[in-house]
C-alpha atoms as a PDB file:
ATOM      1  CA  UNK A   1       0.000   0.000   0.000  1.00  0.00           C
ATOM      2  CA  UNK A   2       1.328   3.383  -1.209  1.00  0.00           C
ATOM      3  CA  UNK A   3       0.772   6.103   1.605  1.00  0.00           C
ATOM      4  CA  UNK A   4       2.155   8.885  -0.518  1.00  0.00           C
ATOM      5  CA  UNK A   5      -0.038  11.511  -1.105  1.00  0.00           C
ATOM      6  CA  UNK A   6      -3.395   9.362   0.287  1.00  0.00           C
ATOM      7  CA  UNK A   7      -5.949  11.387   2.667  1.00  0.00           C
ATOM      8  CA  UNK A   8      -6.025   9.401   5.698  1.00  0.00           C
ATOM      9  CA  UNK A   9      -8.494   8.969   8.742  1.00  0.00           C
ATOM     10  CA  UNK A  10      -7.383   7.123  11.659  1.00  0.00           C
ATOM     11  CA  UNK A  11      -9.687   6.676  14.829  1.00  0.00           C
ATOM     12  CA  UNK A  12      -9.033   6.007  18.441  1.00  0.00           C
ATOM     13  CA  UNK A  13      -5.907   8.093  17.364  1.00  0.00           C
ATOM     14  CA  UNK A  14      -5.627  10.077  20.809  1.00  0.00           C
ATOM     15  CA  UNK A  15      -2.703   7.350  21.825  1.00  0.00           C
ATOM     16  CA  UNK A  16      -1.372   3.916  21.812  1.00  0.00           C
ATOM     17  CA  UNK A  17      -1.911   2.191  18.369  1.00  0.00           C
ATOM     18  CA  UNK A  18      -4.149   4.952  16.865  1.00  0.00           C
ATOM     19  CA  UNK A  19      -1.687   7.460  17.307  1.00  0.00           C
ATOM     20  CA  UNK A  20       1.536   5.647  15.848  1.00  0.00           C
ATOM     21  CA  UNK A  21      -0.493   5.279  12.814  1.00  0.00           C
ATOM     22  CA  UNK A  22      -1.260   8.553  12.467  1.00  0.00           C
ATOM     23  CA  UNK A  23       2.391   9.112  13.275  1.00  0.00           C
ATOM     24  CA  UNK A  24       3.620   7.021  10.793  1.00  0.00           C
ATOM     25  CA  UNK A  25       1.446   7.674   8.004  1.00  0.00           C
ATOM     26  CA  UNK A  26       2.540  11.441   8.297  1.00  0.00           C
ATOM     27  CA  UNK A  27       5.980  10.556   8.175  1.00  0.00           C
ATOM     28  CA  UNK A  28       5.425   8.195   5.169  1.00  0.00           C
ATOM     29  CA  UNK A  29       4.097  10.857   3.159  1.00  0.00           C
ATOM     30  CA  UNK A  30       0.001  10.980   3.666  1.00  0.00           C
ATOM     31  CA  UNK A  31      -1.649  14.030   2.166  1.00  0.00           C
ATOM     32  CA  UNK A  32      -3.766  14.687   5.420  1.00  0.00           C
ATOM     33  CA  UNK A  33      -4.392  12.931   8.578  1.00  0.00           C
ATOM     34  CA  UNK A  34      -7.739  13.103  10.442  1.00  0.00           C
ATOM     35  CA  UNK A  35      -7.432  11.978  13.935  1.00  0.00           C
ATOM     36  CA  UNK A  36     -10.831  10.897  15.291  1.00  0.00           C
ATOM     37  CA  UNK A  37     -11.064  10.392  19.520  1.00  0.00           C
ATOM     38  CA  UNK A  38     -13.750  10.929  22.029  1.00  0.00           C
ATOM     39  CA  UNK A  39     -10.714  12.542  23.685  1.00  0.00           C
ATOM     40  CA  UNK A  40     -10.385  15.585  22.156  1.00  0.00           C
ATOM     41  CA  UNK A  41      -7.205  17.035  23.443  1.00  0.00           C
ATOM     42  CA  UNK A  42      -5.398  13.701  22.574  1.00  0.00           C
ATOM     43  CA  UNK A  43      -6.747  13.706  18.989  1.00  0.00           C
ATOM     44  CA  UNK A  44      -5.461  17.939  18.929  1.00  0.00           C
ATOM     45  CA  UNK A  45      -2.572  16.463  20.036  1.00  0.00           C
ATOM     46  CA  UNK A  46      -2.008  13.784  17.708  1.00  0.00           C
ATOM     47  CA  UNK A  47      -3.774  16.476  14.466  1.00  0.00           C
ATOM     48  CA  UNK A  48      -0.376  18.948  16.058  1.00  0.00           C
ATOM     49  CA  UNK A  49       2.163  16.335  15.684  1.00  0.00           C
ATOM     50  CA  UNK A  50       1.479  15.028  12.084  1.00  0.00           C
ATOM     51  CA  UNK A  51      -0.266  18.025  10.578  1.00  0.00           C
ATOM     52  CA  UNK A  52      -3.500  17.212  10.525  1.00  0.00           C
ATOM     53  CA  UNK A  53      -7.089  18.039  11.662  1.00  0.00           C
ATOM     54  CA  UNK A  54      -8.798  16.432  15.199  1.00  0.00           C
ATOM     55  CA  UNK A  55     -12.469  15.346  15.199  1.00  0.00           C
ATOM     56  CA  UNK A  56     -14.118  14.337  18.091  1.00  0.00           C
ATOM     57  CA  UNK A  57     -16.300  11.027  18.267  1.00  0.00           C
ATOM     58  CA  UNK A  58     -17.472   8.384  19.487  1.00  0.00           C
ATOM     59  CA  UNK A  59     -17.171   5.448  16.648  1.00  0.00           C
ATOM     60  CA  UNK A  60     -19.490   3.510  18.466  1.00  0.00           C
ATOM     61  CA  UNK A  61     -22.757   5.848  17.273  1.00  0.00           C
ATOM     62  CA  UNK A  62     -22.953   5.237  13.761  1.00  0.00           C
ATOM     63  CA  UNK A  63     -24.070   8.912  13.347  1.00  0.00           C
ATOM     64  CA  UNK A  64     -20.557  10.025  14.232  1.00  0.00           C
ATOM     65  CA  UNK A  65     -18.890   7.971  11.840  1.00  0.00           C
ATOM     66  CA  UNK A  66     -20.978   9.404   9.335  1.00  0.00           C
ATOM     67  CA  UNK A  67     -20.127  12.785  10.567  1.00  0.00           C
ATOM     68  CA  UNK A  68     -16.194  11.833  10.276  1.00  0.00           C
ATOM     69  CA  UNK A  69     -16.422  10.767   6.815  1.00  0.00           C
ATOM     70  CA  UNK A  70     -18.204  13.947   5.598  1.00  0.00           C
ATOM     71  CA  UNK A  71     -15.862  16.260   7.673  1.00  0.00           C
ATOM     72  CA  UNK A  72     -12.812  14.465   5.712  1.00  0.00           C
ATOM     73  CA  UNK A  73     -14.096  14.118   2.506  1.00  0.00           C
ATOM     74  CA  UNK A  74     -15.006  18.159   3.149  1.00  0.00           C
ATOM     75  CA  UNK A  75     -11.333  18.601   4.305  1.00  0.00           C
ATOM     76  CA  UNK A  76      -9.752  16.693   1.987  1.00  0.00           C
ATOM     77  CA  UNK A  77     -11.797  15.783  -1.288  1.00  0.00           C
ATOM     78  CA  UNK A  78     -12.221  12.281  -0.011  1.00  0.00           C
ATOM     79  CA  UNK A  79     -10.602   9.209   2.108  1.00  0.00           C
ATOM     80  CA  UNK A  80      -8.135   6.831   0.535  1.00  0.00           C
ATOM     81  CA  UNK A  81      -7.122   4.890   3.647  1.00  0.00           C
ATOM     82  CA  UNK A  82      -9.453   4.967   6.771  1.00  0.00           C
ATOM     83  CA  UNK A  83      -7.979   3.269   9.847  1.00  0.00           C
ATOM     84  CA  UNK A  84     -10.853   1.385  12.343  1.00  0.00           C
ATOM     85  CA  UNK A  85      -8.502   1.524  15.191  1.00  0.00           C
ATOM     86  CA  UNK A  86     -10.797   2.957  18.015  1.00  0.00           C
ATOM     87  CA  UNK A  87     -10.887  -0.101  20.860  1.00  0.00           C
ATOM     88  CA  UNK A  88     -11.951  -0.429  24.458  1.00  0.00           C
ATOM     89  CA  UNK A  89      -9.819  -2.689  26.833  1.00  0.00           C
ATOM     90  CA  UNK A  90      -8.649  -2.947  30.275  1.00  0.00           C
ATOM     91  CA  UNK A  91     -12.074  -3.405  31.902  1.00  0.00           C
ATOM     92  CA  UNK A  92     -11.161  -4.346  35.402  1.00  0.00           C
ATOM     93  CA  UNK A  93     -13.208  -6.379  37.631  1.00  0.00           C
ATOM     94  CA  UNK A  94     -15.751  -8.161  35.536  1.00  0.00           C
ATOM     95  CA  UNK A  95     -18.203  -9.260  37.142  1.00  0.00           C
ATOM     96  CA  UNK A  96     -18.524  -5.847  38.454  1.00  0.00           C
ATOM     97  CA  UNK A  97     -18.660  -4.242  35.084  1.00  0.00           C
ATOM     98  CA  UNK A  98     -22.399  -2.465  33.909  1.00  0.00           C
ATOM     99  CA  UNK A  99     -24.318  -3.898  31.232  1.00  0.00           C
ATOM    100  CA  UNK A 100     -24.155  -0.306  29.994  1.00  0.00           C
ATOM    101  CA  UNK A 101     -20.350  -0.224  30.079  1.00  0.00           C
ATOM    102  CA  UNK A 102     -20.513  -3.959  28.298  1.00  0.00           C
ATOM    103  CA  UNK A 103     -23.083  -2.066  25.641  1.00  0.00           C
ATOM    104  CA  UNK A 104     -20.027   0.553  24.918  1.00  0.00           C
ATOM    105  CA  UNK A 105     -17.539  -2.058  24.820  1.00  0.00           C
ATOM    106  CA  UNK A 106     -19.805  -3.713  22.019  1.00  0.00           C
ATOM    107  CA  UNK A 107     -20.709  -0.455  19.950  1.00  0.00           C
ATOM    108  CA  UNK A 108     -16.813   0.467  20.005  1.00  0.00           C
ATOM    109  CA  UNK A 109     -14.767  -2.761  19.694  1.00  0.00           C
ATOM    110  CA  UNK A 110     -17.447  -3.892  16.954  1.00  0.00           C
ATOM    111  CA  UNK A 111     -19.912  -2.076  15.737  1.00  0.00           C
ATOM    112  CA  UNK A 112     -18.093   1.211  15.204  1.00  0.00           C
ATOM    113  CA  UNK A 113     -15.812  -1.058  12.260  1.00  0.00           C
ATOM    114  CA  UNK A 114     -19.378  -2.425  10.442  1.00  0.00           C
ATOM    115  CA  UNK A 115     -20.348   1.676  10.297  1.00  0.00           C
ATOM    116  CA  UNK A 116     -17.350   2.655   9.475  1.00  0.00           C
ATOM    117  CA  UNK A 117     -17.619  -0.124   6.285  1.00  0.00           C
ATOM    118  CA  UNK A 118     -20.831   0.555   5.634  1.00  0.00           C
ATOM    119  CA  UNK A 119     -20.114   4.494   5.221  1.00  0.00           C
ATOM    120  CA  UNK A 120     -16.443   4.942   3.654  1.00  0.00           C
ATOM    121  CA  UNK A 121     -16.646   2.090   1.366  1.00  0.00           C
ATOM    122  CA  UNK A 122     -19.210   3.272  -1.053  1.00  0.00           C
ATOM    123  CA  UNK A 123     -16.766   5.692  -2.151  1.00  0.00           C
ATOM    124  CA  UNK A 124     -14.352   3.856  -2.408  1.00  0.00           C
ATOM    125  CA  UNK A 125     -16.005   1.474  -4.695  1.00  0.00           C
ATOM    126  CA  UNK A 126     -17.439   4.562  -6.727  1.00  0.00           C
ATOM    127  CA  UNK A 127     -13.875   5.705  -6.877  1.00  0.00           C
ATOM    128  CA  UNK A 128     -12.394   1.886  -7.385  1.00  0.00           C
ATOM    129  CA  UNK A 129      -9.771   1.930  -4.863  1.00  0.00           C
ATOM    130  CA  UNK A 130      -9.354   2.538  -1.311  1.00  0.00           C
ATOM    131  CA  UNK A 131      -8.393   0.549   2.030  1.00  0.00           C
ATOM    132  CA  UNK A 132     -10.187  -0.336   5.296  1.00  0.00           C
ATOM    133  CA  UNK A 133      -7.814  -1.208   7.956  1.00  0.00           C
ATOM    134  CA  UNK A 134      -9.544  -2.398  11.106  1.00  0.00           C
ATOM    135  CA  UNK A 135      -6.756  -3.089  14.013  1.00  0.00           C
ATOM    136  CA  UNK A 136      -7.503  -5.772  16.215  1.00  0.00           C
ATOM    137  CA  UNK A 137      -5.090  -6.001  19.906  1.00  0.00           C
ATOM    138  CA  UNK A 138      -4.070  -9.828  21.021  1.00  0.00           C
ATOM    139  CA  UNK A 139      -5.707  -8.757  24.254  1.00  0.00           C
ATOM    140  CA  UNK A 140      -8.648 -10.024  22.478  1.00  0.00           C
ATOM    141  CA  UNK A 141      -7.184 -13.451  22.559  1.00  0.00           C
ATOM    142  CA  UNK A 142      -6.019 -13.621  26.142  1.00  0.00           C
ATOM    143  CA  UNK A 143      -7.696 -14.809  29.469  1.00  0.00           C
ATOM    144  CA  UNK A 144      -7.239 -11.465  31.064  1.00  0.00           C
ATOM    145  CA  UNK A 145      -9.029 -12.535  34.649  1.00  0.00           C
ATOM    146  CA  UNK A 146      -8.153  -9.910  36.949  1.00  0.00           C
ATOM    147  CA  UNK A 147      -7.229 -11.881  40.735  1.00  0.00           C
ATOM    148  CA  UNK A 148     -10.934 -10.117  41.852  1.00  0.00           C
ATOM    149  CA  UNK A 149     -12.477 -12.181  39.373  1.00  0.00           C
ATOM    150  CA  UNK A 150     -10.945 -15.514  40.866  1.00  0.00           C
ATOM    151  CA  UNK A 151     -11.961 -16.242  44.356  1.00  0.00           C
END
C-alpha cells in the first residue's frame, strides 16, 4: 500500500496504536491525517504532531462515523485509507462491570468497524480503490481474569 499523497483517517488516534499510525502515516508521506477520539485534546494532540485536523467522536454511534467521513471528505476531497482503530480494553473487575459499560464495549470494539464499512466504502467502490484497515489487539485473545475475578 502506497501512503504517498493518500488522505487518511485514523480513529481512536488520541494514543497507543491509533496514534503511531497517524504518526507514521505522516511521516510516510500521507496528504492529510484526520485523527478521530472521544478525547479531544489527545486527537489535537495527535492532528499537532502530524499536521493534521482532530475530530471528536465516538465510533461507536454510527451517526458520528458518518459525521467523520463527511468532515474528511469536506477537508480533503475524499478518504483513501481509513484506519478502524478505536478499541476499548482494560475493563477491570468483571463481574462488576455495567451492562451499559458492556453495551459501549460492544458499539466500540465492533460495531463502530461495520459503520465505518458501511459508510467509507461506497466511495471507495465509486472511486475503485481505497483501504479499510480495522486493528484488532491480542488482548482479544487472552484470558485477562483480573485476581478479583478468581476467588
Amino acid at each position: 500500500m502506497q501512503v504517498k499523497d493518500k488522505r487518511v483517517v485514523v480513529t481512536g488516534a488520541a494514543s497507543g496504536i491509533g496514534k503511531a499510525l497517524s504518526v507514521a502515516f505522516h511521516n510516510a508521506g500521507a496528504q492529510s491525517v484526520v485523527a478521530v477520539d472521544m478525547n479531544i485534546d489527545g486527537a489535537e494532540e495527535t492532528a499537532k504532531d502530524v499536521n493534521g485536523i482532530a475530530v471528536e467522536a465516538n465510533v461507536g454511534q454510527e451517526p458520528d462515523i458518518i459525521r467523520v467521513i463527511e468532515k474528511a471528505n469536506e477537508l480533503s476531497g475524499g478518504i483513501d485509507i481509513f484506519c478502524s482503530n478505536a478499541g476499548i480494553g482494560g475493563v477491570p473487575g468483571f463481574l462488576n462491570v455495567k451492562n451499559e459499560d458492556w453495551q459501549n464495549i460492544w458499539e466500540v470494539n465492533v460495531l463502530s468497524h461495520i459503520f465505518a464499512a458501511r459508510n467509507v466504502l461506497p466511495q471507495m467502490l465509486d472511486r475503485g480503490e481505497g483501504y479499510l484497515m480495522s486493528t484488532a489487539s491480542a488482548a482479544g485473545l487472552l484470558t485477562q481474569m483480573a485476581p478479583q475475578d478468581i476467588q
